[in-house]
Protein backbone atom coordinates (compact mmCIF):
# COMPACT_ATOMS: atom_id res chain seq x y z
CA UNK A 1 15.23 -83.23 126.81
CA UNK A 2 17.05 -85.50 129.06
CA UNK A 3 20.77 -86.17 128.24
CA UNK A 4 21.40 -89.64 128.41
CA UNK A 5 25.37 -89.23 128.21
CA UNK A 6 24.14 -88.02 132.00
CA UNK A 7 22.33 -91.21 133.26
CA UNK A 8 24.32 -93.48 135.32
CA UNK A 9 24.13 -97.39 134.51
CA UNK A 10 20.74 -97.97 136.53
CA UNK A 11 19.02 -95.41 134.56
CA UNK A 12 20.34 -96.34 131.12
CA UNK A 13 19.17 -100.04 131.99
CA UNK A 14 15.95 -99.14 133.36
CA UNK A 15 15.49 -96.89 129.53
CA UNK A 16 16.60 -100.19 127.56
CA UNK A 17 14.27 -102.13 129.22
CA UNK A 18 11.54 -99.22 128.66
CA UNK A 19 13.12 -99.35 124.81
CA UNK A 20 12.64 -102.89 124.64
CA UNK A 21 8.89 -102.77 125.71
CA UNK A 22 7.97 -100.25 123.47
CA UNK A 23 9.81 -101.72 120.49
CA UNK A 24 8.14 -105.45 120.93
CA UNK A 25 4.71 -103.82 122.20
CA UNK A 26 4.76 -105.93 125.04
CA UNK A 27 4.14 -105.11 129.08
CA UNK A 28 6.47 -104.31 131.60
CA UNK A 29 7.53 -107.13 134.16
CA UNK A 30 5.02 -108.46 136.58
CA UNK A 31 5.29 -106.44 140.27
CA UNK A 32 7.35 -104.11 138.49
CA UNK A 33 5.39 -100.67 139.82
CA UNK A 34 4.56 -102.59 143.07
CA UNK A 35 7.50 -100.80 145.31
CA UNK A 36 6.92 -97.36 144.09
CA UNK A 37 3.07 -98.11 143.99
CA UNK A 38 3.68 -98.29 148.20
CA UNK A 39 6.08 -95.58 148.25
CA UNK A 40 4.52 -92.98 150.65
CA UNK A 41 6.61 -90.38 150.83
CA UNK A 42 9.36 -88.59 148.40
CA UNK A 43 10.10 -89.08 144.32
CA UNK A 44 9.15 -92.30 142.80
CA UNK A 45 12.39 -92.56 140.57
CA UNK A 46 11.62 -94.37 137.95
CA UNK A 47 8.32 -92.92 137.36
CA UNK A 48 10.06 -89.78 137.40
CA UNK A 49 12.77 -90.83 134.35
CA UNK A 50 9.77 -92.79 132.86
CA UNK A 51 7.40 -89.80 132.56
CA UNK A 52 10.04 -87.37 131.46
CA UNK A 53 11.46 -89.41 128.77
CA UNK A 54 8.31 -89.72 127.63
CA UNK A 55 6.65 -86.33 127.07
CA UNK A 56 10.62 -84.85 126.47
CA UNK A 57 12.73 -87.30 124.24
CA UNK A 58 9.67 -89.11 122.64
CA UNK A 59 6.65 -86.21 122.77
CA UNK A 60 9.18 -83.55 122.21
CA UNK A 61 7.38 -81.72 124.93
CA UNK A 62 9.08 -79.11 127.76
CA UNK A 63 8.16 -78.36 131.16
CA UNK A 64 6.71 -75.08 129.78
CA UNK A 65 4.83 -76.69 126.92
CA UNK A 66 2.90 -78.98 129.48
CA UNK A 67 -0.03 -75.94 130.15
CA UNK A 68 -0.96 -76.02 126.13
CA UNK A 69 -2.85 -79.57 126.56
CA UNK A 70 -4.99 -80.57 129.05
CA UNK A 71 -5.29 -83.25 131.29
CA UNK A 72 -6.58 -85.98 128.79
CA UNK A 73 -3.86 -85.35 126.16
CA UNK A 74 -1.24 -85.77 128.70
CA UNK A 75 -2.53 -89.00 129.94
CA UNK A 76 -3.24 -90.30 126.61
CA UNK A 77 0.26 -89.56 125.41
CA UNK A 78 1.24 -91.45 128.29
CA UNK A 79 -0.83 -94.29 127.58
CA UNK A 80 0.11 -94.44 124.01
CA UNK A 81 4.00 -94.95 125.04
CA UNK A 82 2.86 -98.10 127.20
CA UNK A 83 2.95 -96.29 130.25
CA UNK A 84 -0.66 -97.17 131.22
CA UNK A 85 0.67 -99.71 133.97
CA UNK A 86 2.31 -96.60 135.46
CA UNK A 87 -0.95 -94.41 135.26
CA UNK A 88 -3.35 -97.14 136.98
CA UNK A 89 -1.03 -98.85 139.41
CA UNK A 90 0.85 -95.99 140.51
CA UNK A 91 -0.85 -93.02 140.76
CA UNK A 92 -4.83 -93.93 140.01
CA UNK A 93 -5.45 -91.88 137.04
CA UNK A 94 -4.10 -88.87 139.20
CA UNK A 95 -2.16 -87.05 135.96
CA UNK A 96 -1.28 -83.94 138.52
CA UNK A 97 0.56 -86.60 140.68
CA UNK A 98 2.36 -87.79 137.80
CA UNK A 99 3.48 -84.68 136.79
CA UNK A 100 4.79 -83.21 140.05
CA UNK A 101 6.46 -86.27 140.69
CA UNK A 102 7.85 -86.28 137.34
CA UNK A 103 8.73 -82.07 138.02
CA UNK A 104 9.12 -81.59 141.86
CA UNK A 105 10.99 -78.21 140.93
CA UNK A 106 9.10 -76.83 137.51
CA UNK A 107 5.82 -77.68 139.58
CA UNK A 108 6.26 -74.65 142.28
CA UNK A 109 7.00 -72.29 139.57
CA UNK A 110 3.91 -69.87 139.00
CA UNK A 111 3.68 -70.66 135.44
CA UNK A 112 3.39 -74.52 136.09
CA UNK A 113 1.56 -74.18 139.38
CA UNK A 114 -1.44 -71.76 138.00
CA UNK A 115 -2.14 -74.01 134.77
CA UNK A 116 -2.20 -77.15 137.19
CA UNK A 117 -4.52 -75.61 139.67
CA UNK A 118 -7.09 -74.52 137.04
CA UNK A 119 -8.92 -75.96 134.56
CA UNK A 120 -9.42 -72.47 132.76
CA UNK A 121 -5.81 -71.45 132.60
CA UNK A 122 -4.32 -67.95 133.40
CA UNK A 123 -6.75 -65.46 134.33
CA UNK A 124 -5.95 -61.93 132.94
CA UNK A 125 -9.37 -60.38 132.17
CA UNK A 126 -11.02 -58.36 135.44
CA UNK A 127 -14.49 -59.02 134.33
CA UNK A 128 -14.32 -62.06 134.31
CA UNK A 129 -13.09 -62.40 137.58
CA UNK A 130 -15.69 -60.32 138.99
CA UNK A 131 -18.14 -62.31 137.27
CA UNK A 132 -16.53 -66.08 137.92
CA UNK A 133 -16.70 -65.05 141.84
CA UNK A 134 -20.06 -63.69 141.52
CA UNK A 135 -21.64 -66.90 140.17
CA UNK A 136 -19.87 -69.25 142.49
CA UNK A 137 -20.89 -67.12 145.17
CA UNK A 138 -24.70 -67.37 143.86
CA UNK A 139 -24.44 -71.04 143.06
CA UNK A 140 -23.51 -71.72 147.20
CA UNK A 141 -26.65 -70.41 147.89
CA UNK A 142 -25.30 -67.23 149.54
CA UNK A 143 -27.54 -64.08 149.74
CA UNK A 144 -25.76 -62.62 152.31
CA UNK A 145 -22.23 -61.11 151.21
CA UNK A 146 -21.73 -60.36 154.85
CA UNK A 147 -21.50 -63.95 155.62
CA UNK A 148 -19.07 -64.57 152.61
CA UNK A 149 -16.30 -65.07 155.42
CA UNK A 150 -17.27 -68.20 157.38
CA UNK A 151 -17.09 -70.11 154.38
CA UNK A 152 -13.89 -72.07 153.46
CA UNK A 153 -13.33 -70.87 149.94
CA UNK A 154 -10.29 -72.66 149.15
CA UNK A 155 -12.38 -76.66 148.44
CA UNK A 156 -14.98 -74.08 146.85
CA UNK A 157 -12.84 -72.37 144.63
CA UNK A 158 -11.74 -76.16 143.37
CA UNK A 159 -14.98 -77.21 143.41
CA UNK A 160 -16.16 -75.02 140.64
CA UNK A 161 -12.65 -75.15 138.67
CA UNK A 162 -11.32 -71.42 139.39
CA UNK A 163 -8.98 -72.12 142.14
CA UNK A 164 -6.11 -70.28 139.86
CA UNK A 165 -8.28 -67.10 140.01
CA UNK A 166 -6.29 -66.71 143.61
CA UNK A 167 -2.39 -66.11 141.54
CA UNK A 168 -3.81 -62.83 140.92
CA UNK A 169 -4.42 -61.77 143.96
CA UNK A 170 -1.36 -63.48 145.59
CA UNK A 171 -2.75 -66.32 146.95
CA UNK A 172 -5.21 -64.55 149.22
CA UNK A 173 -8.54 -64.98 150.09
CA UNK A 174 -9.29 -61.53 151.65
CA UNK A 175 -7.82 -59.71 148.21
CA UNK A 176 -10.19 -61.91 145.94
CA UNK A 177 -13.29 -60.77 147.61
CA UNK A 178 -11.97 -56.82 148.82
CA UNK A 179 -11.37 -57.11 145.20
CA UNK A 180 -14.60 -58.02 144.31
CA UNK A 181 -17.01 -56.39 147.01
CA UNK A 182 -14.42 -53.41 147.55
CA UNK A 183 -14.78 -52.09 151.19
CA UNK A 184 -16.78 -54.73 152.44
CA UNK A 185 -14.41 -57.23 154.49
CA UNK A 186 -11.66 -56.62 156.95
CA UNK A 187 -8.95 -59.29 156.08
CA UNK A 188 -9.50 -60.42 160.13
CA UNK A 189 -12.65 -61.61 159.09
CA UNK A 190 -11.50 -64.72 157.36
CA UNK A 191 -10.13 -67.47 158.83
CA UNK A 192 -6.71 -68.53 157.61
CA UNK A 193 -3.01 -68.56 159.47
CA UNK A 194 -1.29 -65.90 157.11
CA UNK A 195 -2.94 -62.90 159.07
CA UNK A 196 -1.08 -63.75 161.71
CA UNK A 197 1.91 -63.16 160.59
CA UNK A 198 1.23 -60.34 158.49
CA UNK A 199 2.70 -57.02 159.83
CA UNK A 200 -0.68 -55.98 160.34
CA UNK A 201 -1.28 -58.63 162.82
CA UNK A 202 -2.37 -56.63 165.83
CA UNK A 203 -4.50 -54.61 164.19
CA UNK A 204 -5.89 -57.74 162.46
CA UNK A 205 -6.18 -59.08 166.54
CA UNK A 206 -7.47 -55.72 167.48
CA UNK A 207 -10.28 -55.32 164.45
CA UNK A 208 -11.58 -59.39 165.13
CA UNK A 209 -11.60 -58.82 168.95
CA UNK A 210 -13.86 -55.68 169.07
CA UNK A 211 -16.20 -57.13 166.39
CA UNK A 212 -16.53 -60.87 168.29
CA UNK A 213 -16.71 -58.73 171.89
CA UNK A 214 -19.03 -56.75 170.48
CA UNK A 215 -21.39 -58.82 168.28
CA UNK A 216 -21.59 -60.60 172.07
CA UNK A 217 -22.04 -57.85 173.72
CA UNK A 218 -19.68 -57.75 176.31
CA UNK A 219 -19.20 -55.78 179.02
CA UNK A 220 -15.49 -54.10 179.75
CA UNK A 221 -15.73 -55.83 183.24
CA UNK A 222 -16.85 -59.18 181.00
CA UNK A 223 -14.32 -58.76 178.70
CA UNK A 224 -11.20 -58.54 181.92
CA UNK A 225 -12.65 -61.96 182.90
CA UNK A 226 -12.09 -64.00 179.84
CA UNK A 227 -9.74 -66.77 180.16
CA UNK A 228 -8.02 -69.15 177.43
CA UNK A 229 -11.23 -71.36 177.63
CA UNK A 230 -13.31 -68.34 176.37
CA UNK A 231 -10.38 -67.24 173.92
CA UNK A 232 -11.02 -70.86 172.36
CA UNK A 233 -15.10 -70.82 172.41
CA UNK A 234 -15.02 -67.27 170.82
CA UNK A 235 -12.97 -68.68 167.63
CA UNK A 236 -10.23 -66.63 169.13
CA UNK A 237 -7.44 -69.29 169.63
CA UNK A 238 -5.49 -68.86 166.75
CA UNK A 239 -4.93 -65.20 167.71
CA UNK A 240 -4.06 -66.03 170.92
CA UNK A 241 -1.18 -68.21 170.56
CA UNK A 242 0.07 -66.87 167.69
CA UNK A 243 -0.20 -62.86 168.34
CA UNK A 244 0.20 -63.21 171.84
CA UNK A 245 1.76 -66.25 173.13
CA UNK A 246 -1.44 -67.33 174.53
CA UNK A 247 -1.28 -64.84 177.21
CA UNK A 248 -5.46 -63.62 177.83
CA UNK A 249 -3.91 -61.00 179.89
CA UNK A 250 -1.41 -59.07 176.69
CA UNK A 251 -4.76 -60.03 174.68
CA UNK A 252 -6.81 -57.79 176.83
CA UNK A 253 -4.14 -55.35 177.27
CA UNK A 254 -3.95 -54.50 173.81
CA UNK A 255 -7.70 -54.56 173.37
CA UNK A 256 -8.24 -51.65 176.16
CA UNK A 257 -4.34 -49.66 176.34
CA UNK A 258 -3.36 -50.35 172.79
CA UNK A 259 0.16 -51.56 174.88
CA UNK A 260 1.98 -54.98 174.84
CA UNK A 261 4.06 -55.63 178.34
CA UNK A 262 3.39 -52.55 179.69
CA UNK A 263 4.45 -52.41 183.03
CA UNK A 264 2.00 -49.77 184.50
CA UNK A 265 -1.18 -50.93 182.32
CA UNK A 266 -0.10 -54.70 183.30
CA UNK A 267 -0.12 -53.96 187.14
CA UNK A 268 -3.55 -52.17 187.02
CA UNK A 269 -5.69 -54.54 185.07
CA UNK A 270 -3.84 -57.37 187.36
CA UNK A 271 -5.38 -55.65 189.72
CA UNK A 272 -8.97 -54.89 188.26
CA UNK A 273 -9.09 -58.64 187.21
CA UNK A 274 -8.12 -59.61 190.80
CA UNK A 275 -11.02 -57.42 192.11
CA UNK A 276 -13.59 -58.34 189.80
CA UNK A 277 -12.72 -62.24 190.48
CA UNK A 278 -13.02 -61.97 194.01
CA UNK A 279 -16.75 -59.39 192.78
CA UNK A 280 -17.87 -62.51 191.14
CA UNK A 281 -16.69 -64.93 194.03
CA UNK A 282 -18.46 -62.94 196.59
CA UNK A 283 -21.65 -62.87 194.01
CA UNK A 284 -21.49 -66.45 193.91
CA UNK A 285 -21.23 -67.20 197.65
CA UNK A 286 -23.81 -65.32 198.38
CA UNK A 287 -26.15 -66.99 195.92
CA UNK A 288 -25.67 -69.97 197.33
CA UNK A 289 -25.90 -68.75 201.12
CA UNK A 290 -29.45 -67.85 200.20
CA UNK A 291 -30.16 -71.03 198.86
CA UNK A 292 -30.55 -72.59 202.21
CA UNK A 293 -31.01 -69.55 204.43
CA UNK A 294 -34.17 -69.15 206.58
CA UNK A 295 -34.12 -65.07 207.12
CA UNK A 296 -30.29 -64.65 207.79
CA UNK A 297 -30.00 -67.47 209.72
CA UNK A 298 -28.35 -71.00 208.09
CA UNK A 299 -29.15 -73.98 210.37
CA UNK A 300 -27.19 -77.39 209.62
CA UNK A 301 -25.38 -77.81 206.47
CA UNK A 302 -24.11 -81.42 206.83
CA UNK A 303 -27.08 -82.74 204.54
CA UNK A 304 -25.72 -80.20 202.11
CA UNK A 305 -22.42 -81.98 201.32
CA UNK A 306 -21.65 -80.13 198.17
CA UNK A 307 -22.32 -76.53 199.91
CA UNK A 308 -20.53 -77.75 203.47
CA UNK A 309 -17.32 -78.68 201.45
CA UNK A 310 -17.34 -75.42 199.91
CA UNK A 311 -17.68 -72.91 202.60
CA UNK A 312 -15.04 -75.54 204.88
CA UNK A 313 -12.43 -75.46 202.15
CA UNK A 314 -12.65 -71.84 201.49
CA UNK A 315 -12.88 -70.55 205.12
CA UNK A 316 -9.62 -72.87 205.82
CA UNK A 317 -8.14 -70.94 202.92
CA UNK A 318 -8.92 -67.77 204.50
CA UNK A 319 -7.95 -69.10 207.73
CA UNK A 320 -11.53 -68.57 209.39
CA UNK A 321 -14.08 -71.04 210.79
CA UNK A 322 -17.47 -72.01 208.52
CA UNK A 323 -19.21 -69.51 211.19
CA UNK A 324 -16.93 -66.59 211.13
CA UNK A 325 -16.28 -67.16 207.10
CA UNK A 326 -20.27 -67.47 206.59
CA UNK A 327 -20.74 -64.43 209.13
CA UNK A 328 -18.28 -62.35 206.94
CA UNK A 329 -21.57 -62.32 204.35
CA UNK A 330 -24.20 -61.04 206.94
CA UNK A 331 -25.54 -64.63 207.84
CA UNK A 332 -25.77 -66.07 210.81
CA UNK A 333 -24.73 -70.34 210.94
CA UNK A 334 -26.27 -71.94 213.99
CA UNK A 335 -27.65 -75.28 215.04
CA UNK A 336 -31.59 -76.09 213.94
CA UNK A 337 -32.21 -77.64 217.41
CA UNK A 338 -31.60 -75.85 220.90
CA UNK A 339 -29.16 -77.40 222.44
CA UNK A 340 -29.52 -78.99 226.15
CA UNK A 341 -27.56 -76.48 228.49
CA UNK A 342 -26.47 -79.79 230.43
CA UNK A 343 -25.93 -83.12 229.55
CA UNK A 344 -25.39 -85.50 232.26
CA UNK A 345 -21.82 -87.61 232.04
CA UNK A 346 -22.81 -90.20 233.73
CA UNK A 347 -26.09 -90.86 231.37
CA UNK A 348 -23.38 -89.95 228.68
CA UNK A 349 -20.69 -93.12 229.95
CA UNK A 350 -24.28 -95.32 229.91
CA UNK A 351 -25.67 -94.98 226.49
CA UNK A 352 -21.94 -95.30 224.85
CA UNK A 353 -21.20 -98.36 227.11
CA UNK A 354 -24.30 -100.16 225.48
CA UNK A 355 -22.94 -100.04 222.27
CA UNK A 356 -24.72 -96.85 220.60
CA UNK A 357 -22.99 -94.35 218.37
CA UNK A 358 -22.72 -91.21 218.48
CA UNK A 359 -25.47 -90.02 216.39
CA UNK A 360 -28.31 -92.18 218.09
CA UNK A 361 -26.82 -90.87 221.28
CA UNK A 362 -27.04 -87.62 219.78
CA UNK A 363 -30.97 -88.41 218.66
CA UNK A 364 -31.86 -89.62 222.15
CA UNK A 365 -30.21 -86.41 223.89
CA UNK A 366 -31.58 -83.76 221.50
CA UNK A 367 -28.53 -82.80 220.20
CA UNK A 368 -25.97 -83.03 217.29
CA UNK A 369 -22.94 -85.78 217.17
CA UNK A 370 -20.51 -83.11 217.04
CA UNK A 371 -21.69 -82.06 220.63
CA UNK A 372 -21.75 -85.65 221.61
CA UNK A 373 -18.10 -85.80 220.22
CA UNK A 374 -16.71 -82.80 222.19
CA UNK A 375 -18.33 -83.80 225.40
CA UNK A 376 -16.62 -87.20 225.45
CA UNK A 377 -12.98 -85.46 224.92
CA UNK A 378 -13.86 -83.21 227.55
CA UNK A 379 -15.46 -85.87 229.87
CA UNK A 380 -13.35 -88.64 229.08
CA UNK A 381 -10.23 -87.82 227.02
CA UNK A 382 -11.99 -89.33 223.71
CA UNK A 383 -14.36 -92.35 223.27
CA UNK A 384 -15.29 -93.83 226.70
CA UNK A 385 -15.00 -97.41 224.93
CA UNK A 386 -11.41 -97.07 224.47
CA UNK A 387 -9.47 -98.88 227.00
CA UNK A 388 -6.92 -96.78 229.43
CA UNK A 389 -4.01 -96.58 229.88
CA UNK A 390 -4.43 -97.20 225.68
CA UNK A 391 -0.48 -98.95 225.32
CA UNK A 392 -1.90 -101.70 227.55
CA UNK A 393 -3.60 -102.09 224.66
CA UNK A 394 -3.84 -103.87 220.67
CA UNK A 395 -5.85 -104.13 217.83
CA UNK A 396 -6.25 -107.69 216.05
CA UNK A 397 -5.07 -105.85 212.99
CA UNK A 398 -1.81 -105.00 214.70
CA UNK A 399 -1.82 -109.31 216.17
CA UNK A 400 -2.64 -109.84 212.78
CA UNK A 401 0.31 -108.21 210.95
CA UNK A 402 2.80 -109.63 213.98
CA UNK A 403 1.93 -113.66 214.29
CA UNK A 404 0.88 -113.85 210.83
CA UNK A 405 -3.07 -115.34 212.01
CA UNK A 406 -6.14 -114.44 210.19
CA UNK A 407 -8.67 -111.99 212.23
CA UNK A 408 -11.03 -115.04 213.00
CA UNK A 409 -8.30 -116.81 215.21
CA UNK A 410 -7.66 -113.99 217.17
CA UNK A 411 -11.55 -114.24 217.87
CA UNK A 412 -12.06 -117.24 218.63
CA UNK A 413 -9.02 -117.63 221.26
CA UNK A 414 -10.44 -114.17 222.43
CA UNK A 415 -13.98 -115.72 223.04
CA UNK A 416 -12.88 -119.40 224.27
CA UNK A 417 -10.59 -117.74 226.42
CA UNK A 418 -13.42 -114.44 227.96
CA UNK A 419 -10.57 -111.93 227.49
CA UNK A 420 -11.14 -108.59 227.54
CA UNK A 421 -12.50 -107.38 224.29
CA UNK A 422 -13.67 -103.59 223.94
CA UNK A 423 -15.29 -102.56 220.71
CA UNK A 424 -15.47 -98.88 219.82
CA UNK A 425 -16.76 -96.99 216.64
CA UNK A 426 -13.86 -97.74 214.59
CA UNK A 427 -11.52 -100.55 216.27
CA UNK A 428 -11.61 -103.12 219.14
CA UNK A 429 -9.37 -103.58 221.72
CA UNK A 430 -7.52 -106.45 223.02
CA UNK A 431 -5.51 -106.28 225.86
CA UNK A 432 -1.59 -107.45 225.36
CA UNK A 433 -1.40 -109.18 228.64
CA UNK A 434 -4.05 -111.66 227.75
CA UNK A 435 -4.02 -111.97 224.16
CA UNK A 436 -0.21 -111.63 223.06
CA UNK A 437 0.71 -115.00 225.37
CA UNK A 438 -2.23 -116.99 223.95
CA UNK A 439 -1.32 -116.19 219.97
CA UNK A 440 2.60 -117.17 220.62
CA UNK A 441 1.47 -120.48 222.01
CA UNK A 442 -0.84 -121.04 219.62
CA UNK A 443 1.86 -120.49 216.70
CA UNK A 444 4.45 -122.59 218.27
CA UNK A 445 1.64 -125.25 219.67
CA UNK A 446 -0.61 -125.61 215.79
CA UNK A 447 0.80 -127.85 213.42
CA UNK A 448 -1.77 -126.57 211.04
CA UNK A 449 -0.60 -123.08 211.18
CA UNK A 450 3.00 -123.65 211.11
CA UNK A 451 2.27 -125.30 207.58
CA UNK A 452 0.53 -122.85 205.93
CA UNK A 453 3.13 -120.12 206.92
CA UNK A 454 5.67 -122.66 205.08
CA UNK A 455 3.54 -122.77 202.10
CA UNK A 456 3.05 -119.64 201.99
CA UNK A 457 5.81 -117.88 202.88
């Protein structure tokens, strides 16, 4: 019973108001459950006095009294003390809310707990255990047992009102059902966090890995390859970070040596793993090599972008070339058309001085552009269209960026004026002599110019 000598002022006011309600059977003030009523988190307060001084002072009823009526009697001794406002507006019809708000403490003690959770009360008879668990078991459509564990049993065992079954059995899952189907299940079969932290966890880790590796069929060379991903995808996560600080490799150890951080076993499947990645690398190379080989030999691969990248970024890694790095696999990489023994540099200087690139040269020569390419560096120090000595020479980029003129000035001074204008595959050329002179009078000389750079600037 509350002790009202032990209220402070707030309390006793919010009771005389409560007192004063009950006496002229009228409602409480309007908004008056509205701040609790969006109270998200902790003890509504005065709910809390309300509801005990209700069921205690005017009820006469304890905290351990509260299991010997159900639900409906509670509420409707709630209701009858014009605390209906309270029930709707507050906490929905929830009476279990009411009550742990009302007991935050008594509510976590097994007595209070167990009655809440059930509607059945305390179970003590074994039978009837066996026989509750049997029927809900039947009534999910199960004919299996053996699938019994990838079901969450918890919303079930609410679901059909014998959730409090689970006191007896300390809260566990696993126990209810070993109980039930003895020797059937391996507590590693059911999915919940407790059996990781259970003394029995690595056995627990041990027992769920050999029956997932197995039921898949994995191989022991299989099994050294799994990574985190694989961990995940096998339902295996949870036992990972928890058991093992998501290291795959102490997983793995403990499934084959039965050892955690042990040196010696550590260093030798490092180095199994390490040989069975680069197995599988090797594997996978080759597999594609014979994708696009003709016999042994592998013409051309730059219409096979995805392939060419490959082999180039892992023969740089190995510091080889794509020849040596695809030779290192028994194939042979050469060009699909014979190449000319001689090209003439003279026919060479022609064909790039009338404007054609390097792969229509290459076309009209019987050859490849990168032959085309190497012949010009050897013939003529790079492309024959750029200008020498090359410092006697600018871009209209570089004019651009310096006098502050957009790239179809520089043109047309270039063009009015015939200056020397060389164009090769990826810039033209201006020479400084010419150009430089003409731009600086041109800024100083155009009025039109000068004002958009004050505009602008």
């Amino acid at each position: 019973m509350i002790d009202l000598l032990k209220l402070d002022t707030k309390d006793l006011q919010l009771l005389a108001l409560y007192q004063k309600i009950r006496d002229r059977n009228i409602n409480f003030p309007k908004h008056f459950w509205t701040e609790e009523k969006n109270q998200k988190k902790g003890i509504k307060l005065k709910c809390c006095l309300l509801t005990r001084f209700c069921f205690e002072n005017l009820a006469q009823l304890e905290p351990s009294d509260l299991p010997k009526y159900n639900l409906k009697q509670l509420k409707e001794i709630l209701i009858k003390n014009r605390l209906f406002g309270m029930v709707q507006t507050v906490f929905k019809h929830d009476v279990l809310e009411i009550i742990k708000n009302a007991y935050p403490e008594d509510f976590f003690t097994s007595h209070l707990r167990d009655w809440m959770w059930s509607k059945h009360g305390v179970w003590d008879d074994q039978e009837k255990i066996i026989q509750a668990v049997k029927y809900m078991v039947k009534k999910e459509g199960i004919r299996n047992i053996r699938d019994i564990p990838s079901f969450d049993w918890k919303k079930r065992l609410l679901k059909h009102g014998i959730y409090n079954v689970l006191h007896c059995f300390d809260w566990s899952i696993f126990r209810m059902f070993d109980f039930v189907y003895p020797d059937t299940f391996h507590t590693a079969d059911f999915k919940y966090k407790i059996k990781w932290k259970d003394s029995d966890s690595l056995e627990n880790a041990y027992y769920l890995m050999d029956k997932t590796f197995r039921h898949e069929n994995y191989s022991i060379d299989k099994i050294m390859l799994l990574n985190t991903s694989d961990f995940r995808r096998l339902g295996l996560a949870a036992m990972l970070i928890t058991v093992f600080k998501s290291s795959t490799l102490k997983a793995i150890e403990y499934y084959l040596y039965k050892t955690i951080d042990n040196k010696e076993n550590q260093e030798a499947l490092s180095s199994s793993i390490k040989s069975l990645k680069k197995k599988k690398f090797d594997e996978s190379v080759i597999r594609r090599l014979k994708k696009v080989a003709v016999g042994k030999s592998i013409y051309t691969l730059h219409d096979k972008y995805t392939l060419y990248n490959f082999l180039k970024r892992h023969a740089r890694n190995n510091d080889m070339s794509i020849k040596d790095f695809i030779a290192s696999y028994g194939f042979i990489y050469e060009n699909a058309q014979p190449e000319p023994v001689n090209i003439d540099k003279d026919e060479l200087w022609d064909l790039r001085r009338q404007g054609f690139t390097y792969v229509q040269i290459a076309d009209r020569l019987n050859t490849n552009p990168t032959k085309i390419s190497e012949l010009c560096r050897e013939y003529f120090g790079g492309d024959p269209l750029i200008p020498r000595p090359i410092d006697s020479y600018i871009t209209p980029q570089e004019l651009m960026d310096q006098f502050r003129v957009d790239h179809k000035t520089v043109m047309k001074i270039v063009n009015e004026n015939n200056y020397e204008n060389h164009m090769t595959i990826r810039f033209r050329y201006l020479k400084k002599s010419e150009i430089v002179p003409a731009l600086k009078g041109y800024v100083s000389e155009s009025k039109s110019h000068q004002h958009l750079v004050r505009r602008y600037s």
